[in-house]
Each structure stands twice: as C-alpha cells, then as structure tokens.
PDB file of N, CA and C in Angstrom:
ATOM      1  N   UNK A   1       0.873  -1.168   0.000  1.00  0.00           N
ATOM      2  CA  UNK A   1       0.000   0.000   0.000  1.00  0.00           C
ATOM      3  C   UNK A   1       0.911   1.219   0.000  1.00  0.00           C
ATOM      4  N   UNK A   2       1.215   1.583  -1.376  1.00  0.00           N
ATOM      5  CA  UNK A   2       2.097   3.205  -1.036  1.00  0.00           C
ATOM      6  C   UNK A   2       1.307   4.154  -0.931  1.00  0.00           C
ATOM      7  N   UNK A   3       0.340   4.362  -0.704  1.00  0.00           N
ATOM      8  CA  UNK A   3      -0.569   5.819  -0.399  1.00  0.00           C
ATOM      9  C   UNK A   3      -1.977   5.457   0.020  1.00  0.00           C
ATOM     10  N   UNK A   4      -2.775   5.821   1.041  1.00  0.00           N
ATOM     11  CA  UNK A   4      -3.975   5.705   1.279  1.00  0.00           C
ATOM     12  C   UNK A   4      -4.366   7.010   1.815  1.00  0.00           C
ATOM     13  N   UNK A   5      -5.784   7.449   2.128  1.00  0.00           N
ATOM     14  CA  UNK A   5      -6.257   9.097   2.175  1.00  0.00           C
ATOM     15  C   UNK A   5      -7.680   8.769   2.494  1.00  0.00           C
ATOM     16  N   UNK A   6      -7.987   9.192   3.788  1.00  0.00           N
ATOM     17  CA  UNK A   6      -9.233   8.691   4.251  1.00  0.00           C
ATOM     18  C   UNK A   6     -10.348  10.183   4.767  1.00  0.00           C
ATOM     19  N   UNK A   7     -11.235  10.740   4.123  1.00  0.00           N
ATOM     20  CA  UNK A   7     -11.488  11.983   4.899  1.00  0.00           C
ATOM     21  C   UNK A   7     -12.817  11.679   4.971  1.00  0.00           C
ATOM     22  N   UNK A   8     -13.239  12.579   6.138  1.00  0.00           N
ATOM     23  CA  UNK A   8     -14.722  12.742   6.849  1.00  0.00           C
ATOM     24  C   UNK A   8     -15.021  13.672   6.422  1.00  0.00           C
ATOM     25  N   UNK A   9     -16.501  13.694   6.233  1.00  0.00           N
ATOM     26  CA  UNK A   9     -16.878  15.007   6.333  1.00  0.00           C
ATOM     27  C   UNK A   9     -17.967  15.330   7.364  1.00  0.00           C
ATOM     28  N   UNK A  10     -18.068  16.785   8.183  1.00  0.00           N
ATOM     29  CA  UNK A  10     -18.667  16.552   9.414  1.00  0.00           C
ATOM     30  C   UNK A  10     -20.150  16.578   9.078  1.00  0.00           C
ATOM     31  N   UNK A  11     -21.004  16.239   9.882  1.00  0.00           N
ATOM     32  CA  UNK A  11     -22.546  16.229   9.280  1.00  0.00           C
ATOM     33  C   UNK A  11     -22.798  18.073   9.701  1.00  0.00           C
ATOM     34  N   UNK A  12     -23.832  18.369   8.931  1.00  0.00           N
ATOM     35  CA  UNK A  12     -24.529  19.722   9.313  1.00  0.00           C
ATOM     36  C   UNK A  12     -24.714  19.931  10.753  1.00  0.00           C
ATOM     37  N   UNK A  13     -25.457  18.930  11.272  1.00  0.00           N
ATOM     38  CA  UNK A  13     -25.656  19.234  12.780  1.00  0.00           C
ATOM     39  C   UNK A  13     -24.477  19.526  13.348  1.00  0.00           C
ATOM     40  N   UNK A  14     -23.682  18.702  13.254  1.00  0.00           N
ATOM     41  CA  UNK A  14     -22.219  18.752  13.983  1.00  0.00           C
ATOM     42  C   UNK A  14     -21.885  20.229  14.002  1.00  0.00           C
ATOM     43  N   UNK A  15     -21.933  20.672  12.385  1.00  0.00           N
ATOM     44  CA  UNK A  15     -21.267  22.372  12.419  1.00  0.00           C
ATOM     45  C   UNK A  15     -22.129  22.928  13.084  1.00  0.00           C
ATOM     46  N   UNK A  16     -23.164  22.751  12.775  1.00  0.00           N
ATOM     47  CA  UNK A  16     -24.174  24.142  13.276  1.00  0.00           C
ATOM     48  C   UNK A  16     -24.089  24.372  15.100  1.00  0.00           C
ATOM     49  N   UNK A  17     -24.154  23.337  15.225  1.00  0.00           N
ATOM     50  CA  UNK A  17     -23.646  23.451  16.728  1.00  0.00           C
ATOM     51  C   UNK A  17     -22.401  24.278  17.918  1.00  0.00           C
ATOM     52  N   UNK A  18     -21.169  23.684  16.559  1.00  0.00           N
ATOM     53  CA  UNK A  18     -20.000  24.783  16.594  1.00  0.00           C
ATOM     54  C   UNK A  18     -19.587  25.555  16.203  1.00  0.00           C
ATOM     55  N   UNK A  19     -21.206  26.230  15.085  1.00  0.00           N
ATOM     56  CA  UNK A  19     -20.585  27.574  14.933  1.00  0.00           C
ATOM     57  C   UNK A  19     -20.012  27.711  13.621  1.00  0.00           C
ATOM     58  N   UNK A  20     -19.965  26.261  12.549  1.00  0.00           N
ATOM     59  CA  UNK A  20     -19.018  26.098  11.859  1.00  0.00           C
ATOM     60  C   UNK A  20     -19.691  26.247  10.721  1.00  0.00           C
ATOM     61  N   UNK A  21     -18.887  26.293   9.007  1.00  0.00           N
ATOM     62  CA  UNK A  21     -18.867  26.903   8.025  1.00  0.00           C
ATOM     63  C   UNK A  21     -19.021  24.491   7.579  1.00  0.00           C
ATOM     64  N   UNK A  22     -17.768  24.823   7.374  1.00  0.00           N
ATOM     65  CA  UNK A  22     -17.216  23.448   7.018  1.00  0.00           C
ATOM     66  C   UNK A  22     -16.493  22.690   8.108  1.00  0.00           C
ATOM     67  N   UNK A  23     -16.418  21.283   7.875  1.00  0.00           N
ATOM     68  CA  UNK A  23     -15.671  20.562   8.929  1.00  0.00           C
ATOM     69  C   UNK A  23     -15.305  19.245   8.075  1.00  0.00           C
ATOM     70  N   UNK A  24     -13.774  18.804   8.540  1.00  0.00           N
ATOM     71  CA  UNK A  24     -13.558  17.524   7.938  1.00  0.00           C
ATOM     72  C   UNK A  24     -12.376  17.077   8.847  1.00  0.00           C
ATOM     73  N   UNK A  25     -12.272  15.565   9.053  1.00  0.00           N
ATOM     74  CA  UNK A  25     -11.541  15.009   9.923  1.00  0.00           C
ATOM     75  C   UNK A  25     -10.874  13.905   8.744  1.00  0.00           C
ATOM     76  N   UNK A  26      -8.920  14.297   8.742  1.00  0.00           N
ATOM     77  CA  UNK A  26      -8.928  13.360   7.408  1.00  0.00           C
ATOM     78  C   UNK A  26      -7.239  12.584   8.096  1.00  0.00           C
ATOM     79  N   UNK A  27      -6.828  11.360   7.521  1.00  0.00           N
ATOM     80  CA  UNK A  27      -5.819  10.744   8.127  1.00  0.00           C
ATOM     81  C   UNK A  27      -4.902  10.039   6.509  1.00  0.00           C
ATOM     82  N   UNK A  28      -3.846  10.500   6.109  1.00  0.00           N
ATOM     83  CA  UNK A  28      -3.077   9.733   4.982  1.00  0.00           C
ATOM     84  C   UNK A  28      -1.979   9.213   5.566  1.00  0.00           C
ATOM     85  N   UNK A  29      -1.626   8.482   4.603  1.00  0.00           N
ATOM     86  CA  UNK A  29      -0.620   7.269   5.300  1.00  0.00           C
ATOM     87  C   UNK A  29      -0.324   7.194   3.723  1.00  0.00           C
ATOM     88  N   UNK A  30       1.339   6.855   3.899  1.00  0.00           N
ATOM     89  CA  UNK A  30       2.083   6.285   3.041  1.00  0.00           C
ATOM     90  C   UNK A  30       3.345   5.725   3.153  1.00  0.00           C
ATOM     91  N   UNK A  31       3.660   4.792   2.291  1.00  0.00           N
ATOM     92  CA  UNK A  31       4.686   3.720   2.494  1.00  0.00           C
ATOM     93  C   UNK A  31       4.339   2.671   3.944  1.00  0.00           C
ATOM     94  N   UNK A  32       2.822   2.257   3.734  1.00  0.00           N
ATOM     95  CA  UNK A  32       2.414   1.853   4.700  1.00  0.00           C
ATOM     96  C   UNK A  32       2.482  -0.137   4.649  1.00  0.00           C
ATOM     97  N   UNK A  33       2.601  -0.618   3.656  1.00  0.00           N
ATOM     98  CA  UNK A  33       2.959  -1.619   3.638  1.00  0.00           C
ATOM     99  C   UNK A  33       3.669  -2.506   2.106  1.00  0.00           C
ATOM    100  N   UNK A  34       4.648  -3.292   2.131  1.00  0.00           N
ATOM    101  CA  UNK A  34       5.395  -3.703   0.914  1.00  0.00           C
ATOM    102  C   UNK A  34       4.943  -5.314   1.064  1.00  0.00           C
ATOM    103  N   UNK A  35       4.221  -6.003  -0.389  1.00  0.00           N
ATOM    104  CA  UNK A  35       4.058  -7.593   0.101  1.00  0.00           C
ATOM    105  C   UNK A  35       5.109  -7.929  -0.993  1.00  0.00           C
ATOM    106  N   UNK A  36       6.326  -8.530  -0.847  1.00  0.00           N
ATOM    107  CA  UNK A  36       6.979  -8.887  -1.740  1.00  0.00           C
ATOM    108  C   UNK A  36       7.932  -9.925  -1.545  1.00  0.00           C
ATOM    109  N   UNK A  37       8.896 -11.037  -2.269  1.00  0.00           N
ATOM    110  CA  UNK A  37       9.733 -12.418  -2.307  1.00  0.00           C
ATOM    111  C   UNK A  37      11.282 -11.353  -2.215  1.00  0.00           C
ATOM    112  N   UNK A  38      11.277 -10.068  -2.814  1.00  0.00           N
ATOM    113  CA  UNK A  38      12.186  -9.752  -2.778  1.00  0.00           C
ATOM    114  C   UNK A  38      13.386  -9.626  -1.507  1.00  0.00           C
ATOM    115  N   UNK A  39      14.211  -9.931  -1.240  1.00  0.00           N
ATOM    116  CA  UNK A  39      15.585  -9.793  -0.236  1.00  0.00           C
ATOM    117  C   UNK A  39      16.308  -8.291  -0.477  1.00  0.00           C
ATOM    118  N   UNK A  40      16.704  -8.303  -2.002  1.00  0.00           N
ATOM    119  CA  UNK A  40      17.530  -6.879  -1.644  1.00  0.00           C
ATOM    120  C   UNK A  40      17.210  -5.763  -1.642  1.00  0.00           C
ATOM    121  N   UNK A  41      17.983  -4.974  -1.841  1.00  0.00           N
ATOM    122  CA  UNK A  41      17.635  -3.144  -1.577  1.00  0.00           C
ATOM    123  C   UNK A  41      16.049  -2.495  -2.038  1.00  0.00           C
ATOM    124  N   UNK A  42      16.083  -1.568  -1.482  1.00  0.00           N
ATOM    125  CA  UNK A  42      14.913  -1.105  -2.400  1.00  0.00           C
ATOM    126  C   UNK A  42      14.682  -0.565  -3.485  1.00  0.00           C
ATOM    127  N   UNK A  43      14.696  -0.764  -4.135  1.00  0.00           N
ATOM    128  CA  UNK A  43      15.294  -0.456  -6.068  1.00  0.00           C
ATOM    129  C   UNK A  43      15.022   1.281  -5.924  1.00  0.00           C
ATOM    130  N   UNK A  44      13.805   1.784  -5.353  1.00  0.00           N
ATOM    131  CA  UNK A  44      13.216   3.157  -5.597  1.00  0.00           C
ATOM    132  C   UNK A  44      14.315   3.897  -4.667  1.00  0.00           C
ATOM    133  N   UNK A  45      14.848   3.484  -3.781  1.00  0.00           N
ATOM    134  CA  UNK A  45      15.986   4.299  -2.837  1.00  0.00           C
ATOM    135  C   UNK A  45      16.604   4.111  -3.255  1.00  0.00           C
ATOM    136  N   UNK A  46      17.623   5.597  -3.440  1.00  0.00           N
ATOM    137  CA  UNK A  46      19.120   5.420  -4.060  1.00  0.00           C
ATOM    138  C   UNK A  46      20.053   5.453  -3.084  1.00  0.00           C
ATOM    139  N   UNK A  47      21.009   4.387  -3.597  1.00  0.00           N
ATOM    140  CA  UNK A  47      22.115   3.825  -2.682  1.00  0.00           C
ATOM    141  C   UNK A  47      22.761   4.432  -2.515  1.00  0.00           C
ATOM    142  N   UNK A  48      23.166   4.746  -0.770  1.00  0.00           N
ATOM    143  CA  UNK A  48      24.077   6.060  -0.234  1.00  0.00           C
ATOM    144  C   UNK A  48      24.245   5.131   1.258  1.00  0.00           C
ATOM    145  N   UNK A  49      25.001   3.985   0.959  1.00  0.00           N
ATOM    146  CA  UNK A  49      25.270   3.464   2.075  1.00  0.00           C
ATOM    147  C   UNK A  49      24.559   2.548   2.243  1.00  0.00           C
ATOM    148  N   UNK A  50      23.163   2.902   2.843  1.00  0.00           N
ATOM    149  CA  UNK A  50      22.333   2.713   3.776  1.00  0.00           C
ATOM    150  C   UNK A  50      21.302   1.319   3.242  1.00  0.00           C
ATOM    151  N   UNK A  51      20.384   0.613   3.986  1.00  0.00           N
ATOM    152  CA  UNK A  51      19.628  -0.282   3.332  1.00  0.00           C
ATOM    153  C   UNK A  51      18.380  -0.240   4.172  1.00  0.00           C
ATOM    154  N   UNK A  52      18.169   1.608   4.348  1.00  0.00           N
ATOM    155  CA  UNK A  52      16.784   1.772   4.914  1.00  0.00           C
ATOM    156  C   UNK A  52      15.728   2.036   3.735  1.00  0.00           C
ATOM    157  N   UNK A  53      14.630   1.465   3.853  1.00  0.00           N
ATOM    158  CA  UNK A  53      13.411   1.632   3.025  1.00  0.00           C
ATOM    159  C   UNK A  53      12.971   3.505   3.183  1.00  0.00           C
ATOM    160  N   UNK A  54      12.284   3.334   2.096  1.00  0.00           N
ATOM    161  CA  UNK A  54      11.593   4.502   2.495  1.00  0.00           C
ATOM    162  C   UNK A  54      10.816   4.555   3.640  1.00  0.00           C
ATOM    163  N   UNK A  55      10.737   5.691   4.223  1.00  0.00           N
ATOM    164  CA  UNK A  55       9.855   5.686   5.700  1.00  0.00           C
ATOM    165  C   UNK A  55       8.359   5.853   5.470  1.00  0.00           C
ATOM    166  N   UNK A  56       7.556   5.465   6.714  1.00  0.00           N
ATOM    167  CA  UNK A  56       6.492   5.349   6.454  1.00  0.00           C
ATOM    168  C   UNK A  56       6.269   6.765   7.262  1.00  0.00           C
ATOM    169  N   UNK A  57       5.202   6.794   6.482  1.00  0.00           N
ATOM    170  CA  UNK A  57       4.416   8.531   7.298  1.00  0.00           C
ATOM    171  C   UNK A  57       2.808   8.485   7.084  1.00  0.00           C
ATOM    172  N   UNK A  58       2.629   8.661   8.338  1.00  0.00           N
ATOM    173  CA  UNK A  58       1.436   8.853   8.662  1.00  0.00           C
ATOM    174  C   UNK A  58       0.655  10.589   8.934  1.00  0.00           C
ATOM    175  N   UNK A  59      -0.600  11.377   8.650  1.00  0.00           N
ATOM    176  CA  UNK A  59      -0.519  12.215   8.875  1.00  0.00           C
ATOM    177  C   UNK A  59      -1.928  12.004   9.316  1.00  0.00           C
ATOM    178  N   UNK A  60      -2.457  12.912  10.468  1.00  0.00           N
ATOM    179  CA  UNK A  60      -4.165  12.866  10.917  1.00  0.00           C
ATOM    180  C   UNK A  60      -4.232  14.308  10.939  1.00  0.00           C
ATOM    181  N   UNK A  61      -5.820  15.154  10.802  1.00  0.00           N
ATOM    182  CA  UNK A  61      -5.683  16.306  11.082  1.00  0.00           C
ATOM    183  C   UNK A  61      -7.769  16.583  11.369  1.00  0.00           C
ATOM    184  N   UNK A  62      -7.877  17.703  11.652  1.00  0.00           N
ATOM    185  CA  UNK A  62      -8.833  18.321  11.420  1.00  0.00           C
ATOM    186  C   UNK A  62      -8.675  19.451  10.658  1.00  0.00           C
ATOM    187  N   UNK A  63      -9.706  19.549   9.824  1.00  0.00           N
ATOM    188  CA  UNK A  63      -9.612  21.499   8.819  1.00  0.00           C
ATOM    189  C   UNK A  63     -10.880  22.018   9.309  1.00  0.00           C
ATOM    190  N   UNK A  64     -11.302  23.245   9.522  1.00  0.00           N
ATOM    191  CA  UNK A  64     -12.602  23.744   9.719  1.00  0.00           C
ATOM    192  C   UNK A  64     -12.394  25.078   9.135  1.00  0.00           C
ATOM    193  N   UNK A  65     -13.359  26.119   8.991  1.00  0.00           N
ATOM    194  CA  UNK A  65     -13.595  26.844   7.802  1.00  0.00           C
ATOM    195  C   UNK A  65     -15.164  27.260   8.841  1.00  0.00           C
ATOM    196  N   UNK A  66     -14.188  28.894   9.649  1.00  0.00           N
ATOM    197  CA  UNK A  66     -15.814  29.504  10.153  1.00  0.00           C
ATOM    198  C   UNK A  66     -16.540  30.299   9.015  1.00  0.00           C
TER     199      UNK A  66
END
C-alpha cells in the first residue's frame, strides 16, 4: 500500500452546533505496507550506504472553515 487518504466530512448538525462553516476530519498514510519475495535493496531508494526503506508517514488532522 504506497498511499492511502481517508477523509470525513462533518454532518450539518455537527457544524451548526460549533458555529461552523465546514468541517472535515482526514488521516493519509504512506509507504504503509510492501508484500513482496524480494531480499535486496529497495530499487526506488538510491544507494548512499544505507539499506533503509523509504519511511512510512502517517498524517491525521482536522480542517474547519468559520
């Protein structure tokens, strides 16, 4: 899985309650999982020593919009 992107969107009630315009609650993730037979390097990282994969990153947030 190299990229996934998951967003909410808040219901009306929810805003109207706080006042709000827009609301969304959203979480991406990438380099989140590799299924593969392969052993060596990671072909997409360029070799500078090292035989770390790309890192995984995760991000969560809220956006709102009064």
């Amino acid at each position: 899985i190299r990229t996934l992107s998951l967003s909410y969107q808040l219901h009306t009630s929810i805003l109207e309650r706080l006042h709000l315009e827009k609301g969304r609650i959203f979480l991406n993730g990438q380099n989140l999982y590799t299924l593969t037979n392969y052993e060596g390097l990671d072909p997409e990282t360029p070799f500078n020593g090292s035989q770390f994969s790309a890192l995984r990153t995760i991000t969560a947030g809220l956006e709102f919009q009064f």
